[in-house]
Structures are given as C-alpha cells and as structure tokens.
PDB file of N, CA and C in Angstrom:
ATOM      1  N   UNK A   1      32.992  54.729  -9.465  1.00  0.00           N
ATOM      2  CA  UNK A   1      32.943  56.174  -9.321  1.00  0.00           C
ATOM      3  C   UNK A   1      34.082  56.653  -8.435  1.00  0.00           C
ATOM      4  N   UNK A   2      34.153  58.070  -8.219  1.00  0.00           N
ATOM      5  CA  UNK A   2      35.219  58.285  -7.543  1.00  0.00           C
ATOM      6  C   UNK A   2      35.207  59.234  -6.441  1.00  0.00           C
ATOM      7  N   UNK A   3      34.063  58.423  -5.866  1.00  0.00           N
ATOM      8  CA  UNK A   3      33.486  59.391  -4.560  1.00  0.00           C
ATOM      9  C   UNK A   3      33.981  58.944  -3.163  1.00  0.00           C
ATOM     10  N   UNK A   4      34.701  57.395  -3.168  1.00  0.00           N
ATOM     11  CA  UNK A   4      34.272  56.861  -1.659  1.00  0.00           C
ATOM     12  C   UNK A   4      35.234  57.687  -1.063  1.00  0.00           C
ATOM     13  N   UNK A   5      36.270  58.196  -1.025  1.00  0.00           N
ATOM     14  CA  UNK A   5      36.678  58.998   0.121  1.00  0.00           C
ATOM     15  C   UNK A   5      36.057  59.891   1.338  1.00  0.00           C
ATOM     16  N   UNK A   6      35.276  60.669   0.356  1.00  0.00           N
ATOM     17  CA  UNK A   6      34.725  61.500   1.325  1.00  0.00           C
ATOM     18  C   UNK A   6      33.838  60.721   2.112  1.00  0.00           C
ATOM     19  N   UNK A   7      33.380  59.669   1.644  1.00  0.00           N
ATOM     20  CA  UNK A   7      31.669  59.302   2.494  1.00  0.00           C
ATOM     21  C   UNK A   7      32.522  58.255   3.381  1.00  0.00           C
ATOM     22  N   UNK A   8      33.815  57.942   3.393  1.00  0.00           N
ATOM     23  CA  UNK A   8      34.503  57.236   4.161  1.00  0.00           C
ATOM     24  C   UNK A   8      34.629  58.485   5.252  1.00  0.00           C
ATOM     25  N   UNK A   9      34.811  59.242   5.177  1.00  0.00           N
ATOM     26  CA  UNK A   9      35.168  60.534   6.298  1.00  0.00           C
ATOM     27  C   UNK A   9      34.405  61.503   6.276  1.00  0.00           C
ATOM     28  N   UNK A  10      33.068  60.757   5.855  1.00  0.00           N
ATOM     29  CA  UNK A  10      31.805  61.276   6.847  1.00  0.00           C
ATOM     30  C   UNK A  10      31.122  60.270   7.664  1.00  0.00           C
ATOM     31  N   UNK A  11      31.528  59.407   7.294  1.00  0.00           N
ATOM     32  CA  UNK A  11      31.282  57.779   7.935  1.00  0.00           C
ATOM     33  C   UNK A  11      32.360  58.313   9.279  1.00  0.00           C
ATOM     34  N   UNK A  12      33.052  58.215   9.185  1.00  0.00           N
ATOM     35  CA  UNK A  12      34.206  58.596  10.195  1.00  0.00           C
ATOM     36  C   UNK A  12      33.694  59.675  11.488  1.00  0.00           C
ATOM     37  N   UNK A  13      33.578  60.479  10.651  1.00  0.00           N
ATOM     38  CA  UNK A  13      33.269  61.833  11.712  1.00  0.00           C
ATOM     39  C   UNK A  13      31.389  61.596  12.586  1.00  0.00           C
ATOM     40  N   UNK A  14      30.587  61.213  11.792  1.00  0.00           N
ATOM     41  CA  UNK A  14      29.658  60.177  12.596  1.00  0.00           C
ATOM     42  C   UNK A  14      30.045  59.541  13.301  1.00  0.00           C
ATOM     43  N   UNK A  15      31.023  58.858  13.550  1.00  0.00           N
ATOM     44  CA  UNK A  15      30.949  58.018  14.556  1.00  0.00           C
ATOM     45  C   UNK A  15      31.993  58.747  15.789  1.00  0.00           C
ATOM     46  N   UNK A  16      32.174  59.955  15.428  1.00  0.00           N
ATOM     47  CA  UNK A  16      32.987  60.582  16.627  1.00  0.00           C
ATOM     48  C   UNK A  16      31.962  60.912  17.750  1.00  0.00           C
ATOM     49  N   UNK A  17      32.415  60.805  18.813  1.00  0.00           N
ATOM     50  CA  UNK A  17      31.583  61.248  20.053  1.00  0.00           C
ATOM     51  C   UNK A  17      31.219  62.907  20.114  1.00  0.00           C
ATOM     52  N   UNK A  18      32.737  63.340  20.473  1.00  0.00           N
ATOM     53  CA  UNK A  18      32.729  64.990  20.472  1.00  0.00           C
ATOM     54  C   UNK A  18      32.851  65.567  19.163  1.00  0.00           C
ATOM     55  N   UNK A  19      31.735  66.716  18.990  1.00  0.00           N
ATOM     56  CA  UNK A  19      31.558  67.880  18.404  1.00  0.00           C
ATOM     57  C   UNK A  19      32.722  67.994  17.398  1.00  0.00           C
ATOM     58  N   UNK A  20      34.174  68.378  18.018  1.00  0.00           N
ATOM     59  CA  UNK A  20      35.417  68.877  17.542  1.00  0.00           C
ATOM     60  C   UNK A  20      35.711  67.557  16.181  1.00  0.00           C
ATOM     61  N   UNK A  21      35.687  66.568  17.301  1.00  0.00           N
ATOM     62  CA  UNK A  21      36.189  65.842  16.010  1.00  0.00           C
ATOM     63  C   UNK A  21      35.428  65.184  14.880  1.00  0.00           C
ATOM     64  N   UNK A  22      33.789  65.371  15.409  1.00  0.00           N
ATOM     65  CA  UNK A  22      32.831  65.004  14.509  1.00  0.00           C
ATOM     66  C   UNK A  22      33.368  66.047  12.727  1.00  0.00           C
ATOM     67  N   UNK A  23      33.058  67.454  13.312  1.00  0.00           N
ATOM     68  CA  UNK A  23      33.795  68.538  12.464  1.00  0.00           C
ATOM     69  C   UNK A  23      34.862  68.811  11.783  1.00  0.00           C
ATOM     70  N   UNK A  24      35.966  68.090  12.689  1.00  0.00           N
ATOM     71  CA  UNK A  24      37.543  67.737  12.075  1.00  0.00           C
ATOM     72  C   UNK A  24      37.361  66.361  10.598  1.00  0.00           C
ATOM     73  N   UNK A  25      36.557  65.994  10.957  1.00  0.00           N
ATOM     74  CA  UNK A  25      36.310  64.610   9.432  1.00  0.00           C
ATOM     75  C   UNK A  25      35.652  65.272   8.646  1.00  0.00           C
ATOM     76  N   UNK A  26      34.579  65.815   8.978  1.00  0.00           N
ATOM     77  CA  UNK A  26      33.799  66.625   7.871  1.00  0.00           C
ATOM     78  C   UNK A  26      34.470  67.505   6.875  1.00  0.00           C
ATOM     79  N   UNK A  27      35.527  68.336   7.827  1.00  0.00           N
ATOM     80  CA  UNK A  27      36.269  69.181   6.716  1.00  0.00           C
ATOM     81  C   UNK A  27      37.231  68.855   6.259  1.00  0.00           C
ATOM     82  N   UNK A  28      37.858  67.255   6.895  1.00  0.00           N
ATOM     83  CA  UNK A  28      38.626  66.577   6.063  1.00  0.00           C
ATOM     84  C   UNK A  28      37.765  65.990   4.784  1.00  0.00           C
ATOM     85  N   UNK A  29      36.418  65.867   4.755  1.00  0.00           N
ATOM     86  CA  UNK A  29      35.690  65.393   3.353  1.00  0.00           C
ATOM     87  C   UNK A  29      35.671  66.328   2.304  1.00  0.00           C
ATOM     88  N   UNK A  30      34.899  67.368   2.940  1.00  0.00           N
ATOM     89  CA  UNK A  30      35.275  68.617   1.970  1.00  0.00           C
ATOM     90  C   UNK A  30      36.775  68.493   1.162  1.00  0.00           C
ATOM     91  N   UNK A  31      37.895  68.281   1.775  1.00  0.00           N
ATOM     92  CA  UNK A  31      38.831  68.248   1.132  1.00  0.00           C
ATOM     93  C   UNK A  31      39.279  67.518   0.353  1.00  0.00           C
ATOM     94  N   UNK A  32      38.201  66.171   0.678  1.00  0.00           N
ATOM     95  CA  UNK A  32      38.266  64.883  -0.360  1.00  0.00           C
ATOM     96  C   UNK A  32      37.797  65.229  -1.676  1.00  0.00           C
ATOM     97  N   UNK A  33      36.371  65.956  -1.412  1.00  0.00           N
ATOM     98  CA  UNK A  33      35.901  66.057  -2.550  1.00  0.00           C
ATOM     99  C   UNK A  33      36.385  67.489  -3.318  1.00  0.00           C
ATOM    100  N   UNK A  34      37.039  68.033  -3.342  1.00  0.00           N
ATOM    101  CA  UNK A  34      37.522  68.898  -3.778  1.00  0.00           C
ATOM    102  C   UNK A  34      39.437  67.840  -4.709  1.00  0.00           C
ATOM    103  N   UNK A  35      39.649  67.264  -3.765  1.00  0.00           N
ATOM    104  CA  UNK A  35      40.571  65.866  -4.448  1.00  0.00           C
ATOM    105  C   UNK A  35      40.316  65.305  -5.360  1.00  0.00           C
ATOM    106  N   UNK A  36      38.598  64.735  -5.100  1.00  0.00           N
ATOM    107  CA  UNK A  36      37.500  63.930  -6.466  1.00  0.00           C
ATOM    108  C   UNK A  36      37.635  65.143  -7.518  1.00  0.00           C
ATOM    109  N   UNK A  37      37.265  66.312  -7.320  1.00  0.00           N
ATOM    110  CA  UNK A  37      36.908  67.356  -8.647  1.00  0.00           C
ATOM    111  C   UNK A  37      38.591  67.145  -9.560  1.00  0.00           C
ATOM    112  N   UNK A  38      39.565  67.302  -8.760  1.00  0.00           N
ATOM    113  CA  UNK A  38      40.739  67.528  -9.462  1.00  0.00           C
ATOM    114  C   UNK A  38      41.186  66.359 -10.507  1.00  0.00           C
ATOM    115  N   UNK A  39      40.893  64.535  -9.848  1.00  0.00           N
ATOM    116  CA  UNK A  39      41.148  63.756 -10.118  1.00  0.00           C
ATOM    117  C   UNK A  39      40.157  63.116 -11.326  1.00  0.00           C
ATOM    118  N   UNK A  40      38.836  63.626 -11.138  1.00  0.00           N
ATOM    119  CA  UNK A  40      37.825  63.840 -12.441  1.00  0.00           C
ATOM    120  C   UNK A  40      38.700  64.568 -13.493  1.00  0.00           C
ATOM    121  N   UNK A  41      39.037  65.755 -13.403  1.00  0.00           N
ATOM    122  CA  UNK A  41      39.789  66.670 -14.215  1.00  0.00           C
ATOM    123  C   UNK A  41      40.857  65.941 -14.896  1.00  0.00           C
ATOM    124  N   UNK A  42      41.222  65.462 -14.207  1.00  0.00           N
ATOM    125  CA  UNK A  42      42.824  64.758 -14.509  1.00  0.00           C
ATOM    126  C   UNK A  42      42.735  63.332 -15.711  1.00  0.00           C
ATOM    127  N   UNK A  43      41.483  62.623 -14.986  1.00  0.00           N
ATOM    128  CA  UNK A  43      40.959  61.891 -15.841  1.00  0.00           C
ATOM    129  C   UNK A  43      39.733  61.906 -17.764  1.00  0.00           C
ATOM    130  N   UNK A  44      39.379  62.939 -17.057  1.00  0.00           N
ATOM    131  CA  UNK A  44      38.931  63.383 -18.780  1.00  0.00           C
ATOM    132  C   UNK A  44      39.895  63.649 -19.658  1.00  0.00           C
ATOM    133  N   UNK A  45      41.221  65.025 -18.790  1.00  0.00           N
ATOM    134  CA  UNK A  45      42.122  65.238 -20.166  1.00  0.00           C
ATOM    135  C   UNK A  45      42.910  64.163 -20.158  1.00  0.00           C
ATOM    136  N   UNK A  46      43.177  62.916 -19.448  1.00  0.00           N
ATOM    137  CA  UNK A  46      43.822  61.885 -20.249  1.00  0.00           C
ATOM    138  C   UNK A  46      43.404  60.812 -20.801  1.00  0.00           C
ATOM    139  N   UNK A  47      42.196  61.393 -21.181  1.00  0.00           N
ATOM    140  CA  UNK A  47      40.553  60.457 -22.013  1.00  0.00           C
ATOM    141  C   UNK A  47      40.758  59.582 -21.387  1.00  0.00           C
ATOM    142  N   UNK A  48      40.671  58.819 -20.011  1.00  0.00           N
ATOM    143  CA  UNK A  48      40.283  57.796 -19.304  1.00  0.00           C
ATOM    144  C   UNK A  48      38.956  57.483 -19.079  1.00  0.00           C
ATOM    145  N   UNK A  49      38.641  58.796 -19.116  1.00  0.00           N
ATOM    146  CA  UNK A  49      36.373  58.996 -18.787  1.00  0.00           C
ATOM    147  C   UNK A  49      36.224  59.572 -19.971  1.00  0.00           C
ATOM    148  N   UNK A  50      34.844  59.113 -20.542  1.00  0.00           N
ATOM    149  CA  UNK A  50      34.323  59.749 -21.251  1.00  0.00           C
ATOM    150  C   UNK A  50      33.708  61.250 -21.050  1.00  0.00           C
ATOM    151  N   UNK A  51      33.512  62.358 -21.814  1.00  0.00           N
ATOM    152  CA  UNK A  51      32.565  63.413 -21.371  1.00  0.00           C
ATOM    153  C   UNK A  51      31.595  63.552 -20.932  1.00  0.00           C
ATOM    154  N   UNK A  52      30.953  62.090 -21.316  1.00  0.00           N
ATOM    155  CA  UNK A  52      29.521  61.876 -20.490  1.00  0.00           C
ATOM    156  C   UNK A  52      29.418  61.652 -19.175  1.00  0.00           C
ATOM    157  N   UNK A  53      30.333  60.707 -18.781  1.00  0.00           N
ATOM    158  CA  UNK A  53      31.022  60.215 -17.628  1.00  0.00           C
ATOM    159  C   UNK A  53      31.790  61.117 -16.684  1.00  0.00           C
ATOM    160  N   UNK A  54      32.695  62.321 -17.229  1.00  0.00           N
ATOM    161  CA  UNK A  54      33.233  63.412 -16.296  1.00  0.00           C
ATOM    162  C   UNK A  54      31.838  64.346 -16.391  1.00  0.00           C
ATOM    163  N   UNK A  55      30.787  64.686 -16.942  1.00  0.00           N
ATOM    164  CA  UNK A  55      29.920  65.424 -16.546  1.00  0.00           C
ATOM    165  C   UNK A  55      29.183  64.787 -15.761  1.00  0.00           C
ATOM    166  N   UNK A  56      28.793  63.623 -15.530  1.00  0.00           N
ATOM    167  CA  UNK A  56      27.830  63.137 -14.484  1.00  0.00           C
ATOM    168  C   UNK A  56      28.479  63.055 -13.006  1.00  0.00           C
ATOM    169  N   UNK A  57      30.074  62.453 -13.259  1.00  0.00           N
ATOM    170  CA  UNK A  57      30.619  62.702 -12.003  1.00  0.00           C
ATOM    171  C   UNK A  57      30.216  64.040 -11.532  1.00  0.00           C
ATOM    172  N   UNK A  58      31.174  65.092 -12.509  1.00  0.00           N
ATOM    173  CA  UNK A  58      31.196  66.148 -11.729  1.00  0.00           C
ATOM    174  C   UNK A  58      29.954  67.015 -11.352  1.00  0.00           C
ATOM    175  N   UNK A  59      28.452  66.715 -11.934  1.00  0.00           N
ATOM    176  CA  UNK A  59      27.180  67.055 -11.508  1.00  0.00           C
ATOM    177  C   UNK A  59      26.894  66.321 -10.040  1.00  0.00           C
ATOM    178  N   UNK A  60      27.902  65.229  -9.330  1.00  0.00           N
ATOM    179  CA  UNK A  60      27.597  65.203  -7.715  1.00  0.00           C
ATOM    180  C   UNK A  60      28.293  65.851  -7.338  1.00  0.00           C
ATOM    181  N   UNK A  61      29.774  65.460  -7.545  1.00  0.00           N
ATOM    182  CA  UNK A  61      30.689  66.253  -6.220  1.00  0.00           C
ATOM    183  C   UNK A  61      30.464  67.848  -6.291  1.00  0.00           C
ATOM    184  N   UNK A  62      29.638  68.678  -7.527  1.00  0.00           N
ATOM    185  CA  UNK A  62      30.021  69.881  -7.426  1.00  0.00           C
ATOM    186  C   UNK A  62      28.488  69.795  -6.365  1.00  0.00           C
ATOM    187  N   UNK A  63      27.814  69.624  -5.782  1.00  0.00           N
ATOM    188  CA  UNK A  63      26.929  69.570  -4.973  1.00  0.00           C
ATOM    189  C   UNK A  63      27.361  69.504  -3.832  1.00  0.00           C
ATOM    190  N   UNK A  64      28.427  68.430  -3.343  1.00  0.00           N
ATOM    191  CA  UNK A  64      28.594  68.409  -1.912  1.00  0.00           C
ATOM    192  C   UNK A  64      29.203  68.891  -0.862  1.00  0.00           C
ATOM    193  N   UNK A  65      30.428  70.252  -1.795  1.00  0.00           N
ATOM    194  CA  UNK A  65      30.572  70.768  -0.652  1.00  0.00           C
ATOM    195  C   UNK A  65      29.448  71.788   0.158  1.00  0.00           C
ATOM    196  N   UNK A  66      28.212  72.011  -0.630  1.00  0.00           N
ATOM    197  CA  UNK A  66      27.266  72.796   0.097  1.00  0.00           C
ATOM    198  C   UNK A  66      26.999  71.970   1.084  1.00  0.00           C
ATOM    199  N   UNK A  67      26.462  70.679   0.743  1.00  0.00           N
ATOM    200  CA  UNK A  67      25.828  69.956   1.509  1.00  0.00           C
ATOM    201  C   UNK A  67      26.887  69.332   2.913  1.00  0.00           C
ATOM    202  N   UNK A  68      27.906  69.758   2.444  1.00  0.00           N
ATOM    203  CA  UNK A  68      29.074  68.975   3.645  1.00  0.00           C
ATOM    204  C   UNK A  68      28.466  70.209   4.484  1.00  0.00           C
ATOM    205  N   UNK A  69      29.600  71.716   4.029  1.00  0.00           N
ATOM    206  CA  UNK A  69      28.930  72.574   5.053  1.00  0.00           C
ATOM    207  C   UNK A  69      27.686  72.874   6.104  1.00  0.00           C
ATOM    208  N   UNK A  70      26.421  72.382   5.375  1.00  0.00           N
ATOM    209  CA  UNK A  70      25.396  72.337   5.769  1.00  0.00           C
ATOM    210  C   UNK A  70      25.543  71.601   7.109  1.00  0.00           C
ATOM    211  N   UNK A  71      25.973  70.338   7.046  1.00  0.00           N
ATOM    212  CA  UNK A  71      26.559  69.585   7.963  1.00  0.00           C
ATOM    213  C   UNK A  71      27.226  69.731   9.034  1.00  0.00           C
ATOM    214  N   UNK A  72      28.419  70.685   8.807  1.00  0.00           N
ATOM    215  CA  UNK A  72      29.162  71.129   9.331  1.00  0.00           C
ATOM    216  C   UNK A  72      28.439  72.278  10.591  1.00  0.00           C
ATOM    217  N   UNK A  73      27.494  73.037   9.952  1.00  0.00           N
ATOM    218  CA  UNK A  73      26.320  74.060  10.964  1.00  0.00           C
ATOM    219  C   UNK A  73      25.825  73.654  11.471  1.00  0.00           C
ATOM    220  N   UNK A  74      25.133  72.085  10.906  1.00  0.00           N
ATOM    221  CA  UNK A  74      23.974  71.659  11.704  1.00  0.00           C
ATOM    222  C   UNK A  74      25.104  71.173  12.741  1.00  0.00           C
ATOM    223  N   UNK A  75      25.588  70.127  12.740  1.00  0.00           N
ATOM    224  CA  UNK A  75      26.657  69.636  14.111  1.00  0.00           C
ATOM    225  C   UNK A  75      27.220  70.693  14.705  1.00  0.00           C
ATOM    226  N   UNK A  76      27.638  71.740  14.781  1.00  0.00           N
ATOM    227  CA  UNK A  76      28.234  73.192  15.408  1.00  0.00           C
ATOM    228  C   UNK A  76      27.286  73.267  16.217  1.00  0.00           C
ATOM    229  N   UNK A  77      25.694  73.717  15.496  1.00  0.00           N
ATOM    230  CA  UNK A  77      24.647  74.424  16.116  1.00  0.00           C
ATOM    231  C   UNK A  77      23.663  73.257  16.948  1.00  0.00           C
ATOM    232  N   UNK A  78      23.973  72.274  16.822  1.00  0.00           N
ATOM    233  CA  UNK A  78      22.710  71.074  17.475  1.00  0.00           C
ATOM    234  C   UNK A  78      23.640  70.475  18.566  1.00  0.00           C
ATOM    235  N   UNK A  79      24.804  70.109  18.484  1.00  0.00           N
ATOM    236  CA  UNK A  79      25.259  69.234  19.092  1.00  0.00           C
ATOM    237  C   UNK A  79      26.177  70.136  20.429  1.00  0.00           C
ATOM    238  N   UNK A  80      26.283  69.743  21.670  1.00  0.00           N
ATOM    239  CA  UNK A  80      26.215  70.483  22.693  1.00  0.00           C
ATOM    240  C   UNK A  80      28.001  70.040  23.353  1.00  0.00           C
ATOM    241  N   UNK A  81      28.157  68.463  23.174  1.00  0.00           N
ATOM    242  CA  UNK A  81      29.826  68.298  23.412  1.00  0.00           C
ATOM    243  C   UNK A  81      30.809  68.737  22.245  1.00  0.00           C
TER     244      UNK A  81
END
C-alpha cells in the first residue's frame, strides 16, 4: 500500500516531547498523505493499480486528513509543553 509515510511521521511526532514539535510531524503527515492521494492518482492513469485497488486506497487516505487534524486539536488543547 502506499500509506507508510505518513504513519512514519506520526510515529515521529509521538515521540516528540514538546507540543511544537509533536504538531510540526503531524502537519508534516497531512502533507504525506495528501503526496499518497497524488501518487494513487498518478498510478491508476498509468494502469499500475487496478480501479479496484485506486478506490480502496483512496477510501483511507481520503479519511485521514480529518483524522490527522483531529489530532492536531487534541495535542494543541490537552498537552500543556
């Protein structure tokens, strides 16, 4: 699949101590997966994936930038460094 980036740099930003940079990985993921949507794209029109296969991808990543954000509030609003 063509997800591990981002969960590599949410893996990342977990393990930051302070707030700032917990947040600085997170919205570097967001940007991953917005990378995954393009590179899905890229891969259907050069029939590398099947249609079945670019719709199932793209039925996760179009989910996670909510769920990154979500993330992004909860660490803003919970976390105090």
């Amino acid at each position: 699949m063509l997800i591990p980036k981002p969960s590599a740099n949410i893996a990342e930003g977990f393990g930051r101590y302070h707030k700032k940079d917990k947040v600085k990985f997170y919205y570097y993921s967001f940007g991953s997966v917005k990378e995954c949507l393009d590179w899905n794209e890229k891969a259907k029109v050069r029939k590398l994936i099947s249609e079945e296969v670019y719709i199932k991808i793209f039925g996760v990543l179009e989910t996670l930038p909510k769920e990154i954000h979500q993330l992004i509030k909860f660490t803003n609003d919970k976390l105090k460094i």
